[in-house]
C-alpha atoms as a PDB file:
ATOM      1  CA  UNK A   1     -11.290 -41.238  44.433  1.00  0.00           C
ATOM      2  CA  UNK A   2     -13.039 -43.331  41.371  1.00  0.00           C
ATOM      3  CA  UNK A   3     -16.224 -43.748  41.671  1.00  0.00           C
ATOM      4  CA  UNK A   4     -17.197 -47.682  42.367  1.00  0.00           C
ATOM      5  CA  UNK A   5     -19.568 -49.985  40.233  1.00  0.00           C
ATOM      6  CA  UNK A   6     -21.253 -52.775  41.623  1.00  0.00           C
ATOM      7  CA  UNK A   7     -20.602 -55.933  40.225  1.00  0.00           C
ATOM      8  CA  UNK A   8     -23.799 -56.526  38.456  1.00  0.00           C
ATOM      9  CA  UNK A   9     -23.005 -53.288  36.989  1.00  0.00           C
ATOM     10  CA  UNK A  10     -19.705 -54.849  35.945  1.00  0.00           C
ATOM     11  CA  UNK A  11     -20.671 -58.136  34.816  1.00  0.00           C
ATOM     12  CA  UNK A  12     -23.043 -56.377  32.622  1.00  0.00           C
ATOM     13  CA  UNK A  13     -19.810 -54.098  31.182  1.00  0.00           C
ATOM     14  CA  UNK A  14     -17.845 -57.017  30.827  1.00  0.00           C
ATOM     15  CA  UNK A  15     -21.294 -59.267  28.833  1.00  0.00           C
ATOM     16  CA  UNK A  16     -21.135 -56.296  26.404  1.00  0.00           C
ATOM     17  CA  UNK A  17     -17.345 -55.880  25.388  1.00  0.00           C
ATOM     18  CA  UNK A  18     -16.955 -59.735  25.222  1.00  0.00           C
ATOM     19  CA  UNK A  19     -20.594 -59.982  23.024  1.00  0.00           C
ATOM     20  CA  UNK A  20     -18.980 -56.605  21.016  1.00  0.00           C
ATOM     21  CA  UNK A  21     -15.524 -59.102  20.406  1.00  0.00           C
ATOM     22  CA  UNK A  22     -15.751 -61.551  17.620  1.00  0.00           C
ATOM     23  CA  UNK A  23     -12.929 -63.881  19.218  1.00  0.00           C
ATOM     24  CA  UNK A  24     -12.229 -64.152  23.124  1.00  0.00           C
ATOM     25  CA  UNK A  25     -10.310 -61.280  25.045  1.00  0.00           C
ATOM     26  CA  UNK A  26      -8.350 -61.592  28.008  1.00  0.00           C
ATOM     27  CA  UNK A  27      -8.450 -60.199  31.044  1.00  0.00           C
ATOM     28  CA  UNK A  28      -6.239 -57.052  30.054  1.00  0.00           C
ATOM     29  CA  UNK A  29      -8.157 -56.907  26.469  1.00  0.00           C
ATOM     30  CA  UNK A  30     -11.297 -56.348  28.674  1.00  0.00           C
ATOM     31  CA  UNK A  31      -9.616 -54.018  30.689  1.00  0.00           C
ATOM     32  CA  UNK A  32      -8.438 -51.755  28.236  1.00  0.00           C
ATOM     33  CA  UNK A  33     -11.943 -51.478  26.531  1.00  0.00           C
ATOM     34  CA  UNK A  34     -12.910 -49.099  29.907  1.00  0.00           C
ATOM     35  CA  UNK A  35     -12.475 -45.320  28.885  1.00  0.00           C
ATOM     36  CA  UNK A  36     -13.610 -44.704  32.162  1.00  0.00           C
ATOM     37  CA  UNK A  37     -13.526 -46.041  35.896  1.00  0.00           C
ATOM     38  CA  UNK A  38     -11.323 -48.532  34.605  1.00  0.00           C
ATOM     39  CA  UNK A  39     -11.747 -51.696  36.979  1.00  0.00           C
ATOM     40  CA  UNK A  40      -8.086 -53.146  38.253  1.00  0.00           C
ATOM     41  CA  UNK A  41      -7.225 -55.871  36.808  1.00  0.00           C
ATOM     42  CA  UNK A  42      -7.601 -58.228  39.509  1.00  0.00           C
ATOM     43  CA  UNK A  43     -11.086 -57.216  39.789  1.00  0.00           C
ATOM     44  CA  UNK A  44     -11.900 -58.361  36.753  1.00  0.00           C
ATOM     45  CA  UNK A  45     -10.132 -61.103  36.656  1.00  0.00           C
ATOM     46  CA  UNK A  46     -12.224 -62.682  39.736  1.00  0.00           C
ATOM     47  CA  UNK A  47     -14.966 -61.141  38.112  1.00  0.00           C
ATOM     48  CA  UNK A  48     -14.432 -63.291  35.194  1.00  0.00           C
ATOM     49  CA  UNK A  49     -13.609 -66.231  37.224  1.00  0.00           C
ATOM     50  CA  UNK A  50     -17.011 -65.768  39.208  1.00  0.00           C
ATOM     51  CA  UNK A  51     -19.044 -65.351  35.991  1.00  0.00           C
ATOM     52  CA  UNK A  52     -17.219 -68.704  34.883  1.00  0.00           C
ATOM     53  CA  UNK A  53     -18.410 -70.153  37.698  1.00  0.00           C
ATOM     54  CA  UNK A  54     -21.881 -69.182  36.714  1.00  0.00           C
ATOM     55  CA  UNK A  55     -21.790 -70.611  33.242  1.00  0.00           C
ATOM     56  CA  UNK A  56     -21.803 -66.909  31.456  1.00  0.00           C
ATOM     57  CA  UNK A  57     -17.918 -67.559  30.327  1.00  0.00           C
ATOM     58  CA  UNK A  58     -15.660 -69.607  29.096  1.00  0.00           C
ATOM     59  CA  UNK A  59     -11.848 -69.476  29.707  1.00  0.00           C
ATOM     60  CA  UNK A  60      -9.350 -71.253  28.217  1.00  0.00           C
ATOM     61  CA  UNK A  61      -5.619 -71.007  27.863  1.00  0.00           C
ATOM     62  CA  UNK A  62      -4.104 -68.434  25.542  1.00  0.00           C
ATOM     63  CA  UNK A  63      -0.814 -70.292  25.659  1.00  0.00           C
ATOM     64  CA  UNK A  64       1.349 -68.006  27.910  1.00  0.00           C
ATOM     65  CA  UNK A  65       0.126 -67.211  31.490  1.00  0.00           C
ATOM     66  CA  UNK A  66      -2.940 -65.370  30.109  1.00  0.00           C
ATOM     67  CA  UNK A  67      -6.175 -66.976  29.670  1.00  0.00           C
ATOM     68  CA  UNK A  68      -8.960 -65.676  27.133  1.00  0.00           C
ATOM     69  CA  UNK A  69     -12.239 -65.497  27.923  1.00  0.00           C
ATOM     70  CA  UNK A  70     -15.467 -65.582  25.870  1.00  0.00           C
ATOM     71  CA  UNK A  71     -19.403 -65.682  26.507  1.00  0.00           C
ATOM     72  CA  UNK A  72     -21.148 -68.448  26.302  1.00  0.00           C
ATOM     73  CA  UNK A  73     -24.201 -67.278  24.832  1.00  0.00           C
ATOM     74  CA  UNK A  74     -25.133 -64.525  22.402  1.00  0.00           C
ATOM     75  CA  UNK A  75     -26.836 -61.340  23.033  1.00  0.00           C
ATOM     76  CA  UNK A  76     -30.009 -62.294  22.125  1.00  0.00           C
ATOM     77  CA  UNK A  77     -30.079 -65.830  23.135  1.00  0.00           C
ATOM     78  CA  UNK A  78     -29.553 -64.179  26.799  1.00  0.00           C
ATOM     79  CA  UNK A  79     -32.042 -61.547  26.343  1.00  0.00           C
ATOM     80  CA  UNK A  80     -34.478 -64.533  25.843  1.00  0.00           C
ATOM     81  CA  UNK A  81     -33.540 -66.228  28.552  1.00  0.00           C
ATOM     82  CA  UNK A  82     -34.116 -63.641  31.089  1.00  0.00           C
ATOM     83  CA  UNK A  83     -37.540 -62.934  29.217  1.00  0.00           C
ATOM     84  CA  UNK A  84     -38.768 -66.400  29.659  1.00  0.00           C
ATOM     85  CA  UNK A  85     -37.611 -66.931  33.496  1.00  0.00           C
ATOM     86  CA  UNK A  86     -39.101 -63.488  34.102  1.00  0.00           C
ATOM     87  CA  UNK A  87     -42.421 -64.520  32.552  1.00  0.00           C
ATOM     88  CA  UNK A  88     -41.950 -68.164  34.133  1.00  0.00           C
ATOM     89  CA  UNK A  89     -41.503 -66.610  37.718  1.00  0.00           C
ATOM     90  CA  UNK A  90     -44.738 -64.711  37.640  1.00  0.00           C
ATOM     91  CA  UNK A  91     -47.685 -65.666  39.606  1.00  0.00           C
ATOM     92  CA  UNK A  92     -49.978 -65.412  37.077  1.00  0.00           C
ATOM     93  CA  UNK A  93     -48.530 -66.226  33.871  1.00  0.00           C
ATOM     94  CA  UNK A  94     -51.206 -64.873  31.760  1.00  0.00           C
ATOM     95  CA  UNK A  95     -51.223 -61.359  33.253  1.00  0.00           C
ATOM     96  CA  UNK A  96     -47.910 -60.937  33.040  1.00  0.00           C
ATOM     97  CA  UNK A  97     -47.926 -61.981  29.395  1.00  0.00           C
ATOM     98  CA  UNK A  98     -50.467 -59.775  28.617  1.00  0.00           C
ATOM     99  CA  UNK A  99     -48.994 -56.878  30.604  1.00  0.00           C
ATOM    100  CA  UNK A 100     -45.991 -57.132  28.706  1.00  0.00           C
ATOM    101  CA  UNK A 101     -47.959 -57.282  25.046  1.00  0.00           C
ATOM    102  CA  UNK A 102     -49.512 -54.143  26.140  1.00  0.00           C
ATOM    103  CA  UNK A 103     -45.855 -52.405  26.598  1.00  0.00           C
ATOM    104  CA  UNK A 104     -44.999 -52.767  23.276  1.00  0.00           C
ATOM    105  CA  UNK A 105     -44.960 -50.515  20.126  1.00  0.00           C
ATOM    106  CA  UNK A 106     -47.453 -51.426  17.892  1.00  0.00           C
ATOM    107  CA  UNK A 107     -44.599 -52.466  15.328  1.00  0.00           C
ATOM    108  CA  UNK A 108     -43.567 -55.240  17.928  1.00  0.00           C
ATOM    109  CA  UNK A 109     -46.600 -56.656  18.510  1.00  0.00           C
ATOM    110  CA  UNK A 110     -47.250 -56.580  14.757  1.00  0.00           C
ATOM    111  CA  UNK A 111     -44.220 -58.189  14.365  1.00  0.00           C
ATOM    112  CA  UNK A 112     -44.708 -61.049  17.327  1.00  0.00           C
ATOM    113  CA  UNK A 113     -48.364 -61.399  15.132  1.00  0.00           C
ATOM    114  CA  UNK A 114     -46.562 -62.239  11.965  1.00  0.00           C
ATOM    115  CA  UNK A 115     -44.265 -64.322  13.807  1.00  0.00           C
ATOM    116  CA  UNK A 116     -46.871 -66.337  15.315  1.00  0.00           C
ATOM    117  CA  UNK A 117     -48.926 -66.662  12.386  1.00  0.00           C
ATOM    118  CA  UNK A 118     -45.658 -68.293  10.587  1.00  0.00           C
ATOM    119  CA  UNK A 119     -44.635 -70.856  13.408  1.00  0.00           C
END
């Protein structure tokens, strides 16, 4: 028996190969990007339709029964956005900011420095 994947697990797959693809992919393309525990294909076609539903994909007709599928955000535009409604949901804002300052290398926070010195 194959071992399973949650589907967070397998939105997360499926975030990476379409951010990896320059142009959209369909539902088969995706698939055959697994080397391993390859998901059926009607898994990740509802998986795709679910994530549509959420407003992480786009699909739109590839002109024969397939549709193609593409993110709707970059990588790091959504690596933002989880960093700023992570910080947002804390209690205290502050502490969490500065808890998360104090995680990073010393080249990141000399980089946010620059950064902020700039803006």
């Amino acid at each position: 028996m194959t071992p399973s994947r949650n589907r967070g697990e397998l939105e997360a797959a499926i975030m990476d190969i379409l951010w990896a693809s320059e142009t959209g992919l369909t539902a088969k393309e995706v698939q055959a990007t697994f080397t391993e525990n390859v998901p059926a294909i009607t898994t990740l076609i509802t998986v795709l339709d679910r994530m549509c539903a959420k407003g992480q994909v786009t699909k739109s007709a590839s002109g024969g029964r397939s549709f193609v599928f593409s993110a709707t955000t970059n990588k790091v535009d959504h690596v933002t956005d989880l960093m700023n409604n992570a910080l947002l949901s804390a209690d205290d804002h502050a502490a969490a900011l500065l808890h998360f300052a104090g995680t990073l290398s010393e080249d990141d926070r000399a980089f946010l420095r620059k950064a902020i010195d700039n803006s």
